[in-house]
N, C-alpha and C. Protein backbone atom coordinates (compact mmCIF):
# COMPACT_ATOMS: atom_id res chain seq x y z
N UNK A 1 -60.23 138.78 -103.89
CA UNK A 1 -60.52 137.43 -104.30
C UNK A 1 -59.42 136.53 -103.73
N UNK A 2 -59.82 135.17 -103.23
CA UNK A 2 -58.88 134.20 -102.78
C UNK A 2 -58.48 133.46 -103.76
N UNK A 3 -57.60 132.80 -103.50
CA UNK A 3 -57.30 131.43 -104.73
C UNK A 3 -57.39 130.14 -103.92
N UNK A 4 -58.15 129.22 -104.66
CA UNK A 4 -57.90 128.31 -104.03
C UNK A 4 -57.11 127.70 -103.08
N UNK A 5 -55.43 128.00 -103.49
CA UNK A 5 -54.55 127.60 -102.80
C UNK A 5 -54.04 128.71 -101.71
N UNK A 6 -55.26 129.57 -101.49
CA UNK A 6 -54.56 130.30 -100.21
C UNK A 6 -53.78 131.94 -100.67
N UNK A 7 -53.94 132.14 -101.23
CA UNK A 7 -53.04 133.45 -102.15
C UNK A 7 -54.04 134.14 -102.55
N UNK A 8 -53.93 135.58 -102.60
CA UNK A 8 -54.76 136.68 -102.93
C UNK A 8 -54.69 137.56 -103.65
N UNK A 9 -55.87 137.56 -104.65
CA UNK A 9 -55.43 138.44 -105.85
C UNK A 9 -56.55 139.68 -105.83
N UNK A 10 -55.85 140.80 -105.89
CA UNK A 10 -56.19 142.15 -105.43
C UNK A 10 -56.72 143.14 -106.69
N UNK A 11 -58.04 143.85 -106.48
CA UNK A 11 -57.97 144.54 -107.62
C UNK A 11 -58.24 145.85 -107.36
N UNK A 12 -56.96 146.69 -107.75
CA UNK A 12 -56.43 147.70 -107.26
C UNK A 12 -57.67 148.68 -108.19
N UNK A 13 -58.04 150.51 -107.64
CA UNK A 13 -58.77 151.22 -108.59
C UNK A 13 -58.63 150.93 -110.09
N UNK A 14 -59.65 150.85 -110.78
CA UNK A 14 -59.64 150.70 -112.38
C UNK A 14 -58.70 152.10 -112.99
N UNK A 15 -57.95 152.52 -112.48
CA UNK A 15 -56.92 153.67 -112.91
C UNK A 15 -55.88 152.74 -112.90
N UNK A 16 -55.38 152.11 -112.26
CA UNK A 16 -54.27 151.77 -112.38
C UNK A 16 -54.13 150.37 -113.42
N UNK A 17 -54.97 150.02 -113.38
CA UNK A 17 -55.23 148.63 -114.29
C UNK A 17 -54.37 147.24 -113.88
N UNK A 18 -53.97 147.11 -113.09
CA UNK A 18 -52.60 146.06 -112.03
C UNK A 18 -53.53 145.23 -111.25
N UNK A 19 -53.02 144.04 -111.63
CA UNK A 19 -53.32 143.52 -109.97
C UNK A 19 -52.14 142.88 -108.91
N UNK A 20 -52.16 142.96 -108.22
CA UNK A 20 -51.81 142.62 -106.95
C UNK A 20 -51.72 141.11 -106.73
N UNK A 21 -50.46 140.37 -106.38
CA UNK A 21 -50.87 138.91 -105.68
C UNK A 21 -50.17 138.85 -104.52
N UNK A 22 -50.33 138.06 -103.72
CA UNK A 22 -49.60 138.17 -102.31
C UNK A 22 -49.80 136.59 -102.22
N UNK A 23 -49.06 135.99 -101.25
CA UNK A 23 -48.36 134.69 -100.60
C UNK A 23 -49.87 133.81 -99.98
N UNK A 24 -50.15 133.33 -99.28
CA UNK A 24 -50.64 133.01 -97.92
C UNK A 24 -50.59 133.25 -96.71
N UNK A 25 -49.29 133.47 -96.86
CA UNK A 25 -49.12 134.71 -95.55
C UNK A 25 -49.00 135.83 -95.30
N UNK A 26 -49.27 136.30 -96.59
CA UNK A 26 -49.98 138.22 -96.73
C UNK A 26 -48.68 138.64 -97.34
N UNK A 27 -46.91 138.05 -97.43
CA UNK A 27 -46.24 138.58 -98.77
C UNK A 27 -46.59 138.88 -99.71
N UNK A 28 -46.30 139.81 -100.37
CA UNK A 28 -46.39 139.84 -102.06
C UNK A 28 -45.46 139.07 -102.90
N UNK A 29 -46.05 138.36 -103.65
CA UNK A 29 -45.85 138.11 -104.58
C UNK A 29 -44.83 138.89 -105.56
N UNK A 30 -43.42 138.93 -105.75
CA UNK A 30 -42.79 139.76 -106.81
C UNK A 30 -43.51 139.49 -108.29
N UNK A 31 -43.21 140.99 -108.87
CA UNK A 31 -43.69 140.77 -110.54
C UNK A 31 -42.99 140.04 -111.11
N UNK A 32 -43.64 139.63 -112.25
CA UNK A 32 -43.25 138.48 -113.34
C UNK A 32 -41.71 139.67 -114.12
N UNK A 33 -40.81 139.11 -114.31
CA UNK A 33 -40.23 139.84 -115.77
C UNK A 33 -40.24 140.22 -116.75
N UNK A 34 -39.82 141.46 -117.43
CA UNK A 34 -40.61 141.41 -119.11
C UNK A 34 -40.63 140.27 -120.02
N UNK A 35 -40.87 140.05 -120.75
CA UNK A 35 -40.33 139.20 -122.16
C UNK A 35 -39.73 139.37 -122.38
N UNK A 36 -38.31 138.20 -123.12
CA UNK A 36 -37.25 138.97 -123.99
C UNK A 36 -37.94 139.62 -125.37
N UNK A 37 -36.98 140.27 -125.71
CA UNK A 37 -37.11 140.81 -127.04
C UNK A 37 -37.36 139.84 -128.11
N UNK A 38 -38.56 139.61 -129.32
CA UNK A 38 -38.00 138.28 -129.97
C UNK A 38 -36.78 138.19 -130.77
N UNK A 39 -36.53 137.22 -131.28
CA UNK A 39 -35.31 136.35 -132.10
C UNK A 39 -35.94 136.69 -133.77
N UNK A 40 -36.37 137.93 -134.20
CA UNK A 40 -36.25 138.28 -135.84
C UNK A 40 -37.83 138.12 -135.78
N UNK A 41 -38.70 137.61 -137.20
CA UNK A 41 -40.11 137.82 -137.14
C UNK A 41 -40.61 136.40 -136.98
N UNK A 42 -41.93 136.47 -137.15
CA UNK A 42 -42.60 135.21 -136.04
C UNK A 42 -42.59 134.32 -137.37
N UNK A 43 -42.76 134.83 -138.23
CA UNK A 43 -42.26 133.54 -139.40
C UNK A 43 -41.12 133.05 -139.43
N UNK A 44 -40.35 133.51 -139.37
CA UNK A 44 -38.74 133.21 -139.00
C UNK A 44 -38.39 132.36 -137.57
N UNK A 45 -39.39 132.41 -136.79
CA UNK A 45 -38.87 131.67 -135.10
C UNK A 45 -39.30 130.44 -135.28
N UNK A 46 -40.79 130.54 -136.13
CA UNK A 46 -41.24 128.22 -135.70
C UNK A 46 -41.79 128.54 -137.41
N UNK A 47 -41.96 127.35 -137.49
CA UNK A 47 -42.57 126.97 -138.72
C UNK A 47 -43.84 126.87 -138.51
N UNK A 48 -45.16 127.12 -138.23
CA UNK A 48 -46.29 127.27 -138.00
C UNK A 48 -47.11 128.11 -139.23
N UNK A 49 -47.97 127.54 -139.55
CA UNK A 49 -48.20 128.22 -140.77
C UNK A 49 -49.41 129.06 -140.69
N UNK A 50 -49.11 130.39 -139.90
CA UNK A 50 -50.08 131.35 -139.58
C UNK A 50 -50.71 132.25 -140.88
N UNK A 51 -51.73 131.87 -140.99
CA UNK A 51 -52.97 133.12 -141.91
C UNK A 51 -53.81 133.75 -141.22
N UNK A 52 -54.36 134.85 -142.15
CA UNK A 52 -55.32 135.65 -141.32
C UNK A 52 -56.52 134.96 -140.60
N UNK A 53 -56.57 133.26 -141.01
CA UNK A 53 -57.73 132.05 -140.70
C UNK A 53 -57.53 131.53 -139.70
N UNK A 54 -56.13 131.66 -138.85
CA UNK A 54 -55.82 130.93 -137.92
C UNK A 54 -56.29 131.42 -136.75
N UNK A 55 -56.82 132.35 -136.31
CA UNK A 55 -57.33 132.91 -135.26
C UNK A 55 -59.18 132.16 -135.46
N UNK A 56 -59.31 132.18 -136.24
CA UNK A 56 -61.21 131.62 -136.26
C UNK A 56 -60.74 129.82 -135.63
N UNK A 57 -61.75 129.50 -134.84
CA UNK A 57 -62.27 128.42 -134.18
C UNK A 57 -63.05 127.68 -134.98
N UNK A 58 -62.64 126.14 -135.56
CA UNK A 58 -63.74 125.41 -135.99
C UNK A 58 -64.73 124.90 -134.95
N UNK A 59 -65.66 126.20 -134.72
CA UNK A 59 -66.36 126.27 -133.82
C UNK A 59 -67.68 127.08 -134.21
N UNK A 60 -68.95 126.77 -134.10
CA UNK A 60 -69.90 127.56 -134.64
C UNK A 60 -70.70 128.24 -133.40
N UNK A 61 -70.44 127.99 -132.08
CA UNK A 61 -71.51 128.17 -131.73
C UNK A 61 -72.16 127.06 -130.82
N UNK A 62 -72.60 126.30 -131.30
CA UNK A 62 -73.03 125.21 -130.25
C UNK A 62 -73.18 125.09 -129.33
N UNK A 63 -73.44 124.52 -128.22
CA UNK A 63 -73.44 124.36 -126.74
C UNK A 63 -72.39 123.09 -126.54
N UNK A 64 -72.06 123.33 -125.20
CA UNK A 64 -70.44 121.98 -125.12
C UNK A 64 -71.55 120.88 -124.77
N UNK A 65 -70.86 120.28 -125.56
CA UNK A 65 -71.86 118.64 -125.25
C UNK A 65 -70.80 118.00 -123.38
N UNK A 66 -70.71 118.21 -122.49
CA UNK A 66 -70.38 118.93 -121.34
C UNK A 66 -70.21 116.75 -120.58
N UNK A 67 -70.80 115.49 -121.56
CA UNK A 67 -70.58 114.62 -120.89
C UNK A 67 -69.33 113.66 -121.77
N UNK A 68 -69.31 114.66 -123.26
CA UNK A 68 -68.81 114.22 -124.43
C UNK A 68 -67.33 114.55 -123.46
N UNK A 69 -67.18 115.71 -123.81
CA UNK A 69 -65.96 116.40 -123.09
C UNK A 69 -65.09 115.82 -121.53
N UNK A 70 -66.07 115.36 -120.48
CA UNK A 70 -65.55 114.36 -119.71
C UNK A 70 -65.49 113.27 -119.89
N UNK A 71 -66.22 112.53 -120.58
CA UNK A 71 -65.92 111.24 -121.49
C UNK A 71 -64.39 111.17 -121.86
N UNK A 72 -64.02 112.44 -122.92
CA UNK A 72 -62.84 112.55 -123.41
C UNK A 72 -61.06 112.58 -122.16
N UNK A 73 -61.92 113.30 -121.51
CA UNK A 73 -60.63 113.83 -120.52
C UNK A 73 -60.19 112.13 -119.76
N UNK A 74 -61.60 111.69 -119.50
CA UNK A 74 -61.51 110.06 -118.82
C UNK A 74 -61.00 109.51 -119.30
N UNK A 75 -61.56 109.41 -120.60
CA UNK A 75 -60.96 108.53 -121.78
C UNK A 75 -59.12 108.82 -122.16
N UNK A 76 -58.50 110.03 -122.04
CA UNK A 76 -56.95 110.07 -122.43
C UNK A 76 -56.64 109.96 -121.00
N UNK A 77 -57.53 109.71 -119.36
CA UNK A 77 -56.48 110.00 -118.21
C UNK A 77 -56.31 108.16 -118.44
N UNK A 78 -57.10 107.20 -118.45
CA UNK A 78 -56.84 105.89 -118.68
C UNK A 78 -56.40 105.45 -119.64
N UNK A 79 -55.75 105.90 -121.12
CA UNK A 79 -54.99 105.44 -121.84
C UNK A 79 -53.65 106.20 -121.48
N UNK A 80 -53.64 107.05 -120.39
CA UNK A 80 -51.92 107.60 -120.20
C UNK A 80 -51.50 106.27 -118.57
N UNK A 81 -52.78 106.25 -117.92
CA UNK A 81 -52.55 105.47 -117.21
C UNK A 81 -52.02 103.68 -117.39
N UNK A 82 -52.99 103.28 -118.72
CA UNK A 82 -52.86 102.27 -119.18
C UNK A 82 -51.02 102.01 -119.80
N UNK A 83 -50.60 103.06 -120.51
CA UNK A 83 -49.22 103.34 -120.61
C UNK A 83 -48.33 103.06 -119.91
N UNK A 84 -48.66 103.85 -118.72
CA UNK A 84 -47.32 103.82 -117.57
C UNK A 84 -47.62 102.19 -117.43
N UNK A 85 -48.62 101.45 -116.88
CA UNK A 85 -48.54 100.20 -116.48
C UNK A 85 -47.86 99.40 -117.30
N UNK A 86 -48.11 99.52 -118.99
CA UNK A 86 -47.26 98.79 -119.73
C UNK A 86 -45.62 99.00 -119.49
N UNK A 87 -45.73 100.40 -119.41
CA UNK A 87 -43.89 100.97 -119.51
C UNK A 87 -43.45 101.29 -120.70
N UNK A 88 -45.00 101.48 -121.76
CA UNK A 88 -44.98 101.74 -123.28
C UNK A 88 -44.90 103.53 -123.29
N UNK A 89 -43.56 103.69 -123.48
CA UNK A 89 -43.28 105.04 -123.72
C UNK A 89 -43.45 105.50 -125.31
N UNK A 90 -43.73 104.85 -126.39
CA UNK A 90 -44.19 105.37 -127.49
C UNK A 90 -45.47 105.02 -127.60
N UNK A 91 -46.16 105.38 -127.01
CA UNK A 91 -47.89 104.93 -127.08
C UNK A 91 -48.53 104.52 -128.43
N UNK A 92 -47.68 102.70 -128.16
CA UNK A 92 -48.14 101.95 -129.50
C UNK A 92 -49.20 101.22 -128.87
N UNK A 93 -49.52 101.06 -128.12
CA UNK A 93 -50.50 100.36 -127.50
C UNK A 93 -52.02 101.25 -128.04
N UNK A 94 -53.01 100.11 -128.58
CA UNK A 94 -54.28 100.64 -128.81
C UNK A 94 -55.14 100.35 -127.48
N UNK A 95 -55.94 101.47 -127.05
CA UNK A 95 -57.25 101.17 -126.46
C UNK A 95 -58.33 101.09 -126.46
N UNK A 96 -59.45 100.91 -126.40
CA UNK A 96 -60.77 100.64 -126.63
C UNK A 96 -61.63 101.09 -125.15
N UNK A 97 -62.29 102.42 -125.12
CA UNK A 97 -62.97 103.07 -123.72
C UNK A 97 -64.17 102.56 -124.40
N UNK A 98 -64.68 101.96 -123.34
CA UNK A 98 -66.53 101.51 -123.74
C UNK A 98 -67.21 102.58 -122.46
């Protein structure tokens, strides 16, 4: 498989379970590093208030309303744009997308 940007991602026999990336110019790609070890338990690192509920999606099912969703993305790229023009770095400024 290619990547868009020119780089190739390889999928080695299903025994080994790895894949492979290489450059654009047929280098490989070095592996990523492990993770550190964490810092004590995951309640203890952020304050996030994880239950066994937090993994479910207030999501039923539905189909993506697919013009709602670019509506939206339009709608926050012109109120970040509208921002910079002000030079309003605490985005007190209200907008109104018709």
């Amino acid at each position: 498989m290619v990547h868009d940007r020119g780089y190739t991602i390889t999928a080695p026999p299903a025994a080994s379970g790895t894949f492979a990336f290489f450059c654009p110019d047929g280098t490989p790609l070095p592996s990523s590093p492990p993770l550190p070890a964490p810092q004590g338990s995951i309640s203890g690192t952020h304050d996030a208030d994880i239950t066994p509920d937090t993994i479910i999606p207030p999501w039923y099912g539905e189909r993506l309303d697919l013009n709602h969703a670019i509506w939206a993305c339009f709608a926050n790229a012109r109120t970040d744009e509208e921002k910079q023009a002000d030079g309003d770095q605490n985005g007190n400024r209200q907008t109104t997308v018709a």
